[in-house]
C-alpha atoms as a PDB file:
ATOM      1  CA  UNK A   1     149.956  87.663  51.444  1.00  0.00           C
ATOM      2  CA  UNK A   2     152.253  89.167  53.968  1.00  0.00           C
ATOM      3  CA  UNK A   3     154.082  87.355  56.883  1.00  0.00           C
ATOM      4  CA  UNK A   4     155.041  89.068  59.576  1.00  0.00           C
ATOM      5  CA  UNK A   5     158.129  86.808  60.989  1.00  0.00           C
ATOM      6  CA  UNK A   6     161.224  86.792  63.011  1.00  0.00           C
ATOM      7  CA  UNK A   7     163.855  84.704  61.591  1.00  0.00           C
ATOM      8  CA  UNK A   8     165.199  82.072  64.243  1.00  0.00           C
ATOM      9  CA  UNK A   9     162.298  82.526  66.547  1.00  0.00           C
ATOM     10  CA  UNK A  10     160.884  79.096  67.004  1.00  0.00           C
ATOM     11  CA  UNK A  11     157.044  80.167  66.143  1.00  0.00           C
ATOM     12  CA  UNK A  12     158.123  81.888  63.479  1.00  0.00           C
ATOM     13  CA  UNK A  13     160.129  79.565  61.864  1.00  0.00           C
ATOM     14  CA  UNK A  14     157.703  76.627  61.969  1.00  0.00           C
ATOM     15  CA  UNK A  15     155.871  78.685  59.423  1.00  0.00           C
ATOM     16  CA  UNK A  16     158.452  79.736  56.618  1.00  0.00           C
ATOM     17  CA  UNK A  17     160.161  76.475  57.029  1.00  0.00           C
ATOM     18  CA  UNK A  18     156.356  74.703  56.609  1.00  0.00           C
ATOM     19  CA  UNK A  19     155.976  77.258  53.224  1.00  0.00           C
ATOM     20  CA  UNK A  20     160.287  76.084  52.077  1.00  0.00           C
ATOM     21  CA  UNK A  21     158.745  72.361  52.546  1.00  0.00           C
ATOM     22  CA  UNK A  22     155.821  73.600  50.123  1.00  0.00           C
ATOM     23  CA  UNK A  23     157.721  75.128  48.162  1.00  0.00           C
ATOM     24  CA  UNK A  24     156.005  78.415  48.356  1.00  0.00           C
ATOM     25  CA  UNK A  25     157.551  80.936  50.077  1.00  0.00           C
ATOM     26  CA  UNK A  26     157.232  83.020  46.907  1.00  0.00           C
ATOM     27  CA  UNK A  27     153.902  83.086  47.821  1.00  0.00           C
ATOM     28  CA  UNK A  28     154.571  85.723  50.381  1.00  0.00           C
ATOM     29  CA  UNK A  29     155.861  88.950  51.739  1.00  0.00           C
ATOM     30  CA  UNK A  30     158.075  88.218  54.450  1.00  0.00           C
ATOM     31  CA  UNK A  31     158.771  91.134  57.076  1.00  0.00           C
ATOM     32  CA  UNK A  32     161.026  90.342  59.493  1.00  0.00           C
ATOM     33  CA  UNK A  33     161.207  91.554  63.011  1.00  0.00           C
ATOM     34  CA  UNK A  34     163.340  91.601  65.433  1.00  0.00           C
ATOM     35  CA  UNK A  35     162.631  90.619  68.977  1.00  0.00           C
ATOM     36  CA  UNK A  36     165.188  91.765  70.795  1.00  0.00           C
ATOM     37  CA  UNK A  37     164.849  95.272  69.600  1.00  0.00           C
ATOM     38  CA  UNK A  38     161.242  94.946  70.464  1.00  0.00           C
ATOM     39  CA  UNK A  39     159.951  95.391  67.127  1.00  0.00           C
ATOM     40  CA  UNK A  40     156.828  93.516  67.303  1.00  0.00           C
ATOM     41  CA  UNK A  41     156.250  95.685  70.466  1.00  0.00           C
ATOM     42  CA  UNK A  42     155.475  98.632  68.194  1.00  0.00           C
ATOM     43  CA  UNK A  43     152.576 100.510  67.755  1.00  0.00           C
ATOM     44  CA  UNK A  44     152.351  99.860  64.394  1.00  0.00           C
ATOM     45  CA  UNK A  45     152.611  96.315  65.022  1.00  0.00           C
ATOM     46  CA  UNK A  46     150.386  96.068  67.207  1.00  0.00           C
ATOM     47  CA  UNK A  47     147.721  96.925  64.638  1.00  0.00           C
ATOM     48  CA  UNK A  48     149.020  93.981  63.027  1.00  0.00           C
ATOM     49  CA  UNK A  49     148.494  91.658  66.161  1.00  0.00           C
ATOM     50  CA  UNK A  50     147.244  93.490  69.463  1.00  0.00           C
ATOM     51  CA  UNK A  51     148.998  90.485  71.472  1.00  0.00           C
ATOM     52  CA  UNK A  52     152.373  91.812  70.179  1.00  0.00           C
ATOM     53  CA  UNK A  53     153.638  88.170  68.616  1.00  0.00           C
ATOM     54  CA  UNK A  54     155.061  86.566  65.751  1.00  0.00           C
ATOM     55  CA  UNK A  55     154.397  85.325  63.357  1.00  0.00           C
ATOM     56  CA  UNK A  56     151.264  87.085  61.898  1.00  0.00           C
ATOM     57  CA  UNK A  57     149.837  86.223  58.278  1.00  0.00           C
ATOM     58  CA  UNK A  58     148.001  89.522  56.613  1.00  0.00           C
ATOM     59  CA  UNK A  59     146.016  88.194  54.021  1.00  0.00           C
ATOM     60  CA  UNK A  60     144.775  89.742  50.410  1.00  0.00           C
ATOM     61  CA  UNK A  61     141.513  91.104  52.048  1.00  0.00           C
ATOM     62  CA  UNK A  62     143.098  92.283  55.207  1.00  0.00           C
ATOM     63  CA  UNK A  63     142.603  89.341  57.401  1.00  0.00           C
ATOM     64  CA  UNK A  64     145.241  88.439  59.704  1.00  0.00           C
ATOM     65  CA  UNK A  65     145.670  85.417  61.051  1.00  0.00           C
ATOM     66  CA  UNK A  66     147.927  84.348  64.194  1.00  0.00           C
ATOM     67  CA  UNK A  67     149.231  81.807  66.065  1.00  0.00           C
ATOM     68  CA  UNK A  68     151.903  79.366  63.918  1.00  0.00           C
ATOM     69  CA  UNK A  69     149.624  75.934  63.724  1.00  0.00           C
ATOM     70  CA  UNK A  70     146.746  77.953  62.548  1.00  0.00           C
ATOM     71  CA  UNK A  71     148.582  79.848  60.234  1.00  0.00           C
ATOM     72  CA  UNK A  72     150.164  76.443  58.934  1.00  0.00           C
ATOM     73  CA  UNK A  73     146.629  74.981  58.985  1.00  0.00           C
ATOM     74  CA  UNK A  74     145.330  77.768  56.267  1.00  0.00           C
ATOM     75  CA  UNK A  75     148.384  77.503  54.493  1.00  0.00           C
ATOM     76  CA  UNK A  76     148.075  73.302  53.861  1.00  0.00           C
ATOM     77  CA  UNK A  77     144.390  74.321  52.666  1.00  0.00           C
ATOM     78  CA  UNK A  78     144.868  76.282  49.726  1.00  0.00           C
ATOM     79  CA  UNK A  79     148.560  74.470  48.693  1.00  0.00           C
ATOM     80  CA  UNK A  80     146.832  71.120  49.490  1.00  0.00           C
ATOM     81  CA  UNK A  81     150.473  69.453  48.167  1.00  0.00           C
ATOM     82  CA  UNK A  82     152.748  67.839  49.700  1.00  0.00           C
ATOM     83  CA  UNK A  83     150.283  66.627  52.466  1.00  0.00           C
ATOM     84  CA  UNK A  84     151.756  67.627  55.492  1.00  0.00           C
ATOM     85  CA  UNK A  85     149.172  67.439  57.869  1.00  0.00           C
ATOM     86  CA  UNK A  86     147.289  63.972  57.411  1.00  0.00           C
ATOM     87  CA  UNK A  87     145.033  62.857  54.367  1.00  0.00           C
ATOM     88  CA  UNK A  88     142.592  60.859  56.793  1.00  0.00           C
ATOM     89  CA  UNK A  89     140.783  61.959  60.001  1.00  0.00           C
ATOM     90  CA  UNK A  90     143.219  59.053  61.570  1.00  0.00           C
ATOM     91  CA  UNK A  91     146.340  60.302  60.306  1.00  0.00           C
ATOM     92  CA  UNK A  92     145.699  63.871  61.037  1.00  0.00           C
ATOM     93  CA  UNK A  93     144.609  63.399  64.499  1.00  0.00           C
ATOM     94  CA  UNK A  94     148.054  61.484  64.604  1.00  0.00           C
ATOM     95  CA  UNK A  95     150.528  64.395  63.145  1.00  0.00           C
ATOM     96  CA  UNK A  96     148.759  66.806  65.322  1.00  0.00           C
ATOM     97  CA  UNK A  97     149.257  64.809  68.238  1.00  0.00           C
ATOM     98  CA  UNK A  98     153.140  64.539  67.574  1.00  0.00           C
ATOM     99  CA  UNK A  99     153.245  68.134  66.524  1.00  0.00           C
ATOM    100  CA  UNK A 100     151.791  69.043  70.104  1.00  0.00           C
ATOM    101  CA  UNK A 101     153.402  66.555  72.193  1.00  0.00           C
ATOM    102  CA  UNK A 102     156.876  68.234  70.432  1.00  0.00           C
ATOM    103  CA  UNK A 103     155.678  71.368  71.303  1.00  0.00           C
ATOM    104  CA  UNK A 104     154.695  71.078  74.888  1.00  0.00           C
ATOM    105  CA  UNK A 105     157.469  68.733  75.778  1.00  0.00           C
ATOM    106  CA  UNK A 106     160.267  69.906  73.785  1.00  0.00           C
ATOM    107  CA  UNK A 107     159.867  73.603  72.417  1.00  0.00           C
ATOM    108  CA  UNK A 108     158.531  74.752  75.470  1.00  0.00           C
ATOM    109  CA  UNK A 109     161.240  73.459  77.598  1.00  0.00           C
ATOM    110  CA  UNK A 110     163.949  74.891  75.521  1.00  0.00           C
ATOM    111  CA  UNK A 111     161.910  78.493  75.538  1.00  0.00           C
ATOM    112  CA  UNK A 112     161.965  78.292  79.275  1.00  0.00           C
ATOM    113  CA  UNK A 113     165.864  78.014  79.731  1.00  0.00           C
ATOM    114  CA  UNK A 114     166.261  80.618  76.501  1.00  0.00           C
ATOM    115  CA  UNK A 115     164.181  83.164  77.994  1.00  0.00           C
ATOM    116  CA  UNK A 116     165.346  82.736  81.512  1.00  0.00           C
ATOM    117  CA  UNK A 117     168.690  81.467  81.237  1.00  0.00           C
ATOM    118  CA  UNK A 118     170.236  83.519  78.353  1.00  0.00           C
ATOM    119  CA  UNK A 119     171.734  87.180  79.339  1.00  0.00           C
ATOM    120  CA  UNK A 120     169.767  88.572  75.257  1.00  0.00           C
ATOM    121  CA  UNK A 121     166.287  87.106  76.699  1.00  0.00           C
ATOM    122  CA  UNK A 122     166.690  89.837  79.331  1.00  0.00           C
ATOM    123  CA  UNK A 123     165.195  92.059  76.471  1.00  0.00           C
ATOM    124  CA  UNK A 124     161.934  89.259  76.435  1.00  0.00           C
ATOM    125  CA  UNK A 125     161.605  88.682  80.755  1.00  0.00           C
ATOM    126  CA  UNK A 126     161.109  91.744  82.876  1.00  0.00           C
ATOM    127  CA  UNK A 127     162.639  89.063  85.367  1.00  0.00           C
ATOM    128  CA  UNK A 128     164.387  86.253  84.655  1.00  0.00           C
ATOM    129  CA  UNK A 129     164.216  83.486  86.958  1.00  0.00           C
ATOM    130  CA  UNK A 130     167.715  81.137  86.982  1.00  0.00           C
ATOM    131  CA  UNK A 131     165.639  78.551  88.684  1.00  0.00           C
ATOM    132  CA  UNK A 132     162.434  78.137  85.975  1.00  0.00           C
ATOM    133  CA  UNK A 133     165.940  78.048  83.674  1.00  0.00           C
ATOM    134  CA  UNK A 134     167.316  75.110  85.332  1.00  0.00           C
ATOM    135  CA  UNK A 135     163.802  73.541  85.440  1.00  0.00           C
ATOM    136  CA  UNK A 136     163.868  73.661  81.857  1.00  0.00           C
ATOM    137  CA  UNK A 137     167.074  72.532  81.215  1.00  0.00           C
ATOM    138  CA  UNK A 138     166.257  69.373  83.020  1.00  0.00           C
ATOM    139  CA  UNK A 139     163.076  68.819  80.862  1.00  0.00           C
ATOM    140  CA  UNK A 140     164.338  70.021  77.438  1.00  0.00           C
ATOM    141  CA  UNK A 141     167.365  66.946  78.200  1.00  0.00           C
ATOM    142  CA  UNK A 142     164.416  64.230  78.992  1.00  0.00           C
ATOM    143  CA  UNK A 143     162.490  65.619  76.238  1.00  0.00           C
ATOM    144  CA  UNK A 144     165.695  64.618  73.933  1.00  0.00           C
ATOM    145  CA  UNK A 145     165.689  61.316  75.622  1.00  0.00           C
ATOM    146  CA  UNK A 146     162.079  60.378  74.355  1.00  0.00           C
ATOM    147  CA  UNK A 147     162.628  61.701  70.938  1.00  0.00           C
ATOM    148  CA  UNK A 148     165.367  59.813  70.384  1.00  0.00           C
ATOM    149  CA  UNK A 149     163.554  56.631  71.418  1.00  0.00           C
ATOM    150  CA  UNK A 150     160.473  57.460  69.215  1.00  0.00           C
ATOM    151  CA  UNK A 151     162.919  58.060  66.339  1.00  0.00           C
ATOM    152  CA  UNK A 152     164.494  54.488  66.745  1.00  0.00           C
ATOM    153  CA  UNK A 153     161.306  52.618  65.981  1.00  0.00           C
ATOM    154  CA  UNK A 154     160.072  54.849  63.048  1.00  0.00           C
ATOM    155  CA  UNK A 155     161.942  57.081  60.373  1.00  0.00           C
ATOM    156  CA  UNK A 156     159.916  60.181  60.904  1.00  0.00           C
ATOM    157  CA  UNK A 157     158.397  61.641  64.408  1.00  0.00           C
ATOM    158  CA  UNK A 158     154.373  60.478  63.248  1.00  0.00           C
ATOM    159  CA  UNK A 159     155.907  57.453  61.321  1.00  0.00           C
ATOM    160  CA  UNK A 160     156.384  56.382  58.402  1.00  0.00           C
ATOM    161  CA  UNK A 161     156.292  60.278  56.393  1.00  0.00           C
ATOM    162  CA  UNK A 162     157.663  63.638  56.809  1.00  0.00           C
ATOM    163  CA  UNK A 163     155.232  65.615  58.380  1.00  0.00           C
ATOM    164  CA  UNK A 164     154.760  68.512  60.093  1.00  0.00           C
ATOM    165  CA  UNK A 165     155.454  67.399  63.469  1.00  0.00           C
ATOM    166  CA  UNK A 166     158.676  66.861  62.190  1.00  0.00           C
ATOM    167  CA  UNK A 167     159.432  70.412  61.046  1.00  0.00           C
ATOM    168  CA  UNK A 168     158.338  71.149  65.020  1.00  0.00           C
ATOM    169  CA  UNK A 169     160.910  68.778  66.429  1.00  0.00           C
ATOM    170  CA  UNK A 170     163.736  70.438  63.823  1.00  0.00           C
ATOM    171  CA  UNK A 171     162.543  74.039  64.566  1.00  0.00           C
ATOM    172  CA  UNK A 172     163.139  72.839  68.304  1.00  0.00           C
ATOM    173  CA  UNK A 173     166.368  71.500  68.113  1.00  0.00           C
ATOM    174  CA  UNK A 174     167.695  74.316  65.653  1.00  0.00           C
ATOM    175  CA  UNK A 175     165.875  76.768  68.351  1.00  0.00           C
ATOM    176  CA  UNK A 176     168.383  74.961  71.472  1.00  0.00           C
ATOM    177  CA  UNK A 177     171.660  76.147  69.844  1.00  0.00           C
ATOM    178  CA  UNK A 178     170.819  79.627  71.103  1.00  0.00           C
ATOM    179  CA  UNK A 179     171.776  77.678  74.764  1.00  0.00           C
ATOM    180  CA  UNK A 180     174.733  75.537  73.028  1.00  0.00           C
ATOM    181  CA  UNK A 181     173.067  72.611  73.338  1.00  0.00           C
ATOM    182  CA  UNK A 182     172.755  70.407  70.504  1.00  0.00           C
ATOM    183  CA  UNK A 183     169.703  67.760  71.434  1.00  0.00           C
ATOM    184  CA  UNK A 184     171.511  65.394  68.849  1.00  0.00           C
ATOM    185  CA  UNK A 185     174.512  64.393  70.511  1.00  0.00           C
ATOM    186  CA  UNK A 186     174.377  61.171  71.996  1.00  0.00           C
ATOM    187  CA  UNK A 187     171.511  59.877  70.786  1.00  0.00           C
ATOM    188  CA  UNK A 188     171.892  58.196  67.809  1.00  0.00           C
ATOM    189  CA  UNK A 189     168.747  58.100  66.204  1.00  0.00           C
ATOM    190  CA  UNK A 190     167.742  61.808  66.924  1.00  0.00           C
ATOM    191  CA  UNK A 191     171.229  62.332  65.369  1.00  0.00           C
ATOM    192  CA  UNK A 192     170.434  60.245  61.798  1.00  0.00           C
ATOM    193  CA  UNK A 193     167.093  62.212  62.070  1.00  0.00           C
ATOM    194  CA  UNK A 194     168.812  65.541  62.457  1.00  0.00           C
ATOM    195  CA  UNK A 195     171.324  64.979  59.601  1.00  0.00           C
ATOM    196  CA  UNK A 196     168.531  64.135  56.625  1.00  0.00           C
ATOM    197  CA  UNK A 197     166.482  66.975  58.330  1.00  0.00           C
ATOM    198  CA  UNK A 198     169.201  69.500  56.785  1.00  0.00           C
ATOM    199  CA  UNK A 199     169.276  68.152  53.956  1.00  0.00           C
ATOM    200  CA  UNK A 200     165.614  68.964  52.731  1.00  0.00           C
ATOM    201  CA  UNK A 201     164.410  72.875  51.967  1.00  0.00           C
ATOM    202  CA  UNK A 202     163.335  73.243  55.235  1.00  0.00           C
ATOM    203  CA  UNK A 203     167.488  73.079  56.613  1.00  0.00           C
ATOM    204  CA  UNK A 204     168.999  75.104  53.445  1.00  0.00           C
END
């Protein structure tokens, strides 16, 4: 298999650090990208992925899949262990609602105030707007806020395992240093959840 990736791009990071957790990222070819230069804008690339994004998975046969969660959703299927996306229908429904809520409260924020409120991100926005920056600022803060209470009453962001909504919420986080801010700071529990974070595969 080849992966088509961009190392410290959020997307693309949710995947190699879900294949670290698994312990398989000998499994793969990784080709990195870079962004800013507009490499995933090339033609060649796009024969890859016609939408132009990372990551991409090329498969044995040919097949590519995109898009991170589905790529992470093939990957837990054929390396089955460690479970990181539910055992029940119960549980899974759970991680993937944790896994979204992180995304569309947290990563998304942050990408908003990266890609209009960093001078590099110029290269990403054919107009950055300082306001939508702002905007996002504000949210990726309150986002912080809820995180840290959800991490107060349970030890891991779906509860009582590491999962992969939690490698969402540490791509996230890692992914808000590009705007100095570390989501951490302050709030305690997000803080004791950051720390053992780096301390598994997924932060070496």
């Amino acid at each position: 298999m080849k992966l088509y990736s961009a190392n410290g791009a959020p997307n693309p990071d949710r995947v190699t650090f879900f294949l670290k957790e698994k312990g398989k990222m000998d499994a793969v070819e990784v080709v990195e990208l870079s962004l800013l230069d507009g490499q995933h804008r090339s033609e060649d690339y796009k024969k890859v992925n016609e939408l132009a994004r990372v990551p991409a998975l090329e498969l044995d046969d040919g097949t590519i899949l995109a898009e991170s969660r589905a790529i992470c959703t093939y990957l837990e299927g054929i390396f089955p262990e460690p479970n990181l996306m539910g055992d029940t229908p119960l549980e899974k429904a759970q991680i993937e609602m944790w896994d979204r809520r992180v995304e569309l409260m947290l990563m998304m924020s942050i990408a908003g105030w990266f890609r209009h409120g960093h001078p590099k991100a110029a290269a990403l926005e054919a107009t950055q707007s300082k306001e939508w920056s702002d905007l996002s600022e504000a949210a990726t803060k309150k986002a912080c806020d809820y995180f840290d209470s959800v991490l107060s009453k349970t030890p891991f962001v779906a509860g009582e395992r590491f999962t992969n909504a939690d490698i969402t919420l540490f791509v996230s986080m890692r992914f808000g240093l590009y705007m100095r801010y570390k989501c951490w700071e302050g709030r305690p529990a997000l803080a004791k959840w950051f720390e053992s974070m780096q301390a598994r595969p997924m932060g070496q």
